[in-house]
Protein backbone atom coordinates (compact mmCIF):
# COMPACT_ATOMS: atom_id res chain seq x y z
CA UNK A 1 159.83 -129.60 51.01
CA UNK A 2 159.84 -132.71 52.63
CA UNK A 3 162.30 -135.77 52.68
CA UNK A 4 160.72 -138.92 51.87
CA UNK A 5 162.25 -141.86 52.83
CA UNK A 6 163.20 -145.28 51.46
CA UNK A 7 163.83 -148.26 52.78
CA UNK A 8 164.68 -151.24 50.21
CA UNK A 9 164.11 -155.05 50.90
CA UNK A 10 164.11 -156.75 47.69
CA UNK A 11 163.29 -160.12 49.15
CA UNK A 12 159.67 -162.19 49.06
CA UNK A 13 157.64 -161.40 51.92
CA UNK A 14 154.07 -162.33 53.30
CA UNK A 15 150.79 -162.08 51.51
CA UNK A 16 149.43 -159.34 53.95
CA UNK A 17 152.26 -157.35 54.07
CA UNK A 18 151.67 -154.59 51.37
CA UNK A 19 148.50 -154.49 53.13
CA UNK A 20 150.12 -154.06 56.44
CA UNK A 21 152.33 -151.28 55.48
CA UNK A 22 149.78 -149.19 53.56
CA UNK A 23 148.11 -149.44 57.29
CA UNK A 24 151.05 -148.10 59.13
CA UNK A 25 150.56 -144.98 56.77
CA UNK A 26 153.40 -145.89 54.05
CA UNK A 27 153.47 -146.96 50.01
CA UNK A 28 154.47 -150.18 49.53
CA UNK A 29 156.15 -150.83 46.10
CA UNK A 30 155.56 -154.49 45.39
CA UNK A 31 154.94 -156.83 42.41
CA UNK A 32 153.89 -160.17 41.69
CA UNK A 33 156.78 -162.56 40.94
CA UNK A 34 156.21 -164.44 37.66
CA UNK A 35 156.00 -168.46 38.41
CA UNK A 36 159.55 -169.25 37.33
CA UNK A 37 160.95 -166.97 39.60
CA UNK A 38 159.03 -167.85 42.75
CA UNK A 39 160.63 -171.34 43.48
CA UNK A 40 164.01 -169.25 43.62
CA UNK A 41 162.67 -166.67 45.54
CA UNK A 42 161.49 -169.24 48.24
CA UNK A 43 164.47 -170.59 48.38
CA UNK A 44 167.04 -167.24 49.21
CA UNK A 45 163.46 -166.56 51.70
CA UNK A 46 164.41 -170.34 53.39
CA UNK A 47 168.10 -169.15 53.60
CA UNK A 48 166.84 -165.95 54.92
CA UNK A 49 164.62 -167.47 58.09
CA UNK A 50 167.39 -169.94 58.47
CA UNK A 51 169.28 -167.64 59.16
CA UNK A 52 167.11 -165.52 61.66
CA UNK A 53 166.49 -169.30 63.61
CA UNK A 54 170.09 -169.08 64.01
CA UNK A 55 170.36 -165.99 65.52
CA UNK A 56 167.38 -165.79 67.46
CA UNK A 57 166.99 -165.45 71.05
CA UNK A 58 164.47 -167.74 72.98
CA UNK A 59 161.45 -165.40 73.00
CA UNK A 60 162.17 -165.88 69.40
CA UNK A 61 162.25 -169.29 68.49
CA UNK A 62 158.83 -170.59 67.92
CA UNK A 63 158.17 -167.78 65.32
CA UNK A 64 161.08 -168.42 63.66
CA UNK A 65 160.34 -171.78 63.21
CA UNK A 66 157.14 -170.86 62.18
CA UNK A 67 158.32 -168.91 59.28
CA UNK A 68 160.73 -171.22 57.93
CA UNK A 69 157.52 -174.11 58.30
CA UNK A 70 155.76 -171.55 56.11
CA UNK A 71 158.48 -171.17 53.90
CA UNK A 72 159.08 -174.95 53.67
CA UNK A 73 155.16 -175.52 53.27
CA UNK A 74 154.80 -173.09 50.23
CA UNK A 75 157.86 -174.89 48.88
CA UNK A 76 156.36 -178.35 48.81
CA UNK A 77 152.80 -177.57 47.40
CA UNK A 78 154.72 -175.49 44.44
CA UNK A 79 156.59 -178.58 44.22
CA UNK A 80 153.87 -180.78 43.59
CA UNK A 81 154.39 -182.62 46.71
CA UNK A 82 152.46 -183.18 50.26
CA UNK A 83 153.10 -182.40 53.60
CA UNK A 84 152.36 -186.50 53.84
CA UNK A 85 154.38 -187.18 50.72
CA UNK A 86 157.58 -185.31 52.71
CA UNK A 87 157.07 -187.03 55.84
CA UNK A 88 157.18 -190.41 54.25
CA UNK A 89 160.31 -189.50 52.42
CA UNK A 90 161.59 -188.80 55.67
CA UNK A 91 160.56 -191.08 57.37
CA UNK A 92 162.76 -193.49 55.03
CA UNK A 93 165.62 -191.38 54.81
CA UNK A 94 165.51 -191.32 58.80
CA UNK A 95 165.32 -195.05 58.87
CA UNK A 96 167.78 -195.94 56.13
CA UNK A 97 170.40 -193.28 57.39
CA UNK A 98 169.36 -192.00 60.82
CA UNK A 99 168.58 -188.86 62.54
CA UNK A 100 170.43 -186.24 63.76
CA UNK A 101 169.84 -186.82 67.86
CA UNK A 102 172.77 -188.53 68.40
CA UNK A 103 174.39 -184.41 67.53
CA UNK A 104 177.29 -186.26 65.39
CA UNK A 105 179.54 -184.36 63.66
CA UNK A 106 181.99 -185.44 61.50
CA UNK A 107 185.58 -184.31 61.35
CA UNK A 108 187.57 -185.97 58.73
CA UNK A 109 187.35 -189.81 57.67
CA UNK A 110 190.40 -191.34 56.74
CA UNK A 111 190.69 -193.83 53.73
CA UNK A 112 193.30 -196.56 53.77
């Protein structure tokens, strides 16, 4: 008799991909999160492609920053928010405490 094998995720993934690996010939076992559990779930997925940005080489980059936009832009309509509505809010965060080109990091401040 045959081995089947298993691999476990356990993690959110793409709308298309049960549908992508029933086409490569394998059984998916998914489920639909219920709505109080999504918001979490976006967030460890954000950690996750944070994560892969970090470590990816250059070939890399672009679709790793297109997975954490995703990420970020499922995260803001569950919110309740705009794409507009964030860039406004960061627009005045930017202006009221800067940006990060200037690459500062901070080592220690000292209080008298």
């Amino acid at each position: 008799m045959a081995q089947i094998g298993r691999t476990l995720h356990g993690k959110l993934v793409r709308d298309r991909i049960p549908e992508i690996i029933a086409g490569n010939g394998q059984v998916p076992k998914f489920r639909v999160l219920p709505r109080e559990r999504f918001l979490p779930a976006l967030v460890a997925k954000l950690h996750e492609e944070a994560e892969e940005l970090g470590s990816a080489g250059q070939e890399d980059v672009l679709g790793e920053l297109a997975d954490v936009h995703e990420v970020l832009a499922t995260i803001i309509t569950l919110l309740g928010y705009t794409a507009e509505q964030v860039e406004r809010a960061s627009a005045e965060k930017r202006s009221a405490r800067g940006s990060f080109d200037e690459r500062y990091w901070l080592d220690e401040v000292e209080h008298p």
